[in-house]
Protein backbone atom coordinates (compact mmCIF):
# COMPACT_ATOMS: atom_id res chain seq x y z
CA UNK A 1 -71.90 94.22 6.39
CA UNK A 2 -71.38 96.36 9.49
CA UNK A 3 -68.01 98.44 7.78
CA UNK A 4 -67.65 99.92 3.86
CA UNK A 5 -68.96 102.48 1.72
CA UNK A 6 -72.44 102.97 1.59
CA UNK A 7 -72.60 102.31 -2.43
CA UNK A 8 -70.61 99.29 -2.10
CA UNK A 9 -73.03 98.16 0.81
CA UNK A 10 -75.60 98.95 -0.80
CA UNK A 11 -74.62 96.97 -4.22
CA UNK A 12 -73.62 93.44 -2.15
CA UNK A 13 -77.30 93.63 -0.66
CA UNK A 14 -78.97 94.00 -4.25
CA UNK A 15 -76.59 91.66 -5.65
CA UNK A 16 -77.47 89.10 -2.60
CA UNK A 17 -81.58 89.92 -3.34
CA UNK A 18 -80.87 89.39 -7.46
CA UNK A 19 -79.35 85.84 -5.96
CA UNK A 20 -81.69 85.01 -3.80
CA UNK A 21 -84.13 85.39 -6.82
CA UNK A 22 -85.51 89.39 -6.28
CA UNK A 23 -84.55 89.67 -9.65
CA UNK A 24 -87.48 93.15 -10.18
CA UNK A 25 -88.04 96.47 -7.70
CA UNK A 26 -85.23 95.23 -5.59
CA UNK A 27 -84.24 98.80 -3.11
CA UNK A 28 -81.63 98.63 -0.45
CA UNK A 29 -81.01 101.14 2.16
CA UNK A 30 -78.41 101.92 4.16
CA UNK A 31 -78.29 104.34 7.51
CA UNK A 32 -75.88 104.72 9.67
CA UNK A 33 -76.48 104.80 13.76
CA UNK A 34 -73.57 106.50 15.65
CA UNK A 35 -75.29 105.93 18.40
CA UNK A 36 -78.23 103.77 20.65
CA UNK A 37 -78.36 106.85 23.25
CA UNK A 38 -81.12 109.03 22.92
CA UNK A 39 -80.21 112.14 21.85
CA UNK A 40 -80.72 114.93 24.50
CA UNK A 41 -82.89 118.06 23.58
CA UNK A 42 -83.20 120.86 26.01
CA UNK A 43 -85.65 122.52 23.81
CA UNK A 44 -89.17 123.07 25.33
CA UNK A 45 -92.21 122.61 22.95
CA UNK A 46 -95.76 124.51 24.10
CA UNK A 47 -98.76 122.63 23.99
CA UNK A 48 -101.01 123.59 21.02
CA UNK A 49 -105.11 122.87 21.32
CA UNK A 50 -106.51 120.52 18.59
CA UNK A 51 -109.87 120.76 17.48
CA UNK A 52 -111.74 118.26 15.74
């Protein structure tokens, strides 16, 4: 299921669940990763205090 539309992904995995017997509250999600590199931030963030 790695290529397609998301909705059409998205409708062969419910449809797979509903055969598999998940026939109520059956939710399918889809992301896509365009990549496994971490993404580089140059951004600096400042230290806050926390008090409990």
């Amino acid at each position: 299921m790695a290529e397609g539309q998301p909705q059409e992904l998205v409708d062969a995995l419910i449809a797979e669940a509903n055969r598999r017997g998940g026939l109520d509250n059956v939710t399918a999600i889809i992301i896509r990763i365009d990549s496994l590199e971490p993404m580089r931030d140059d951004r600096t963030t400042a230290a806050v205090a926390v008090k409990q």
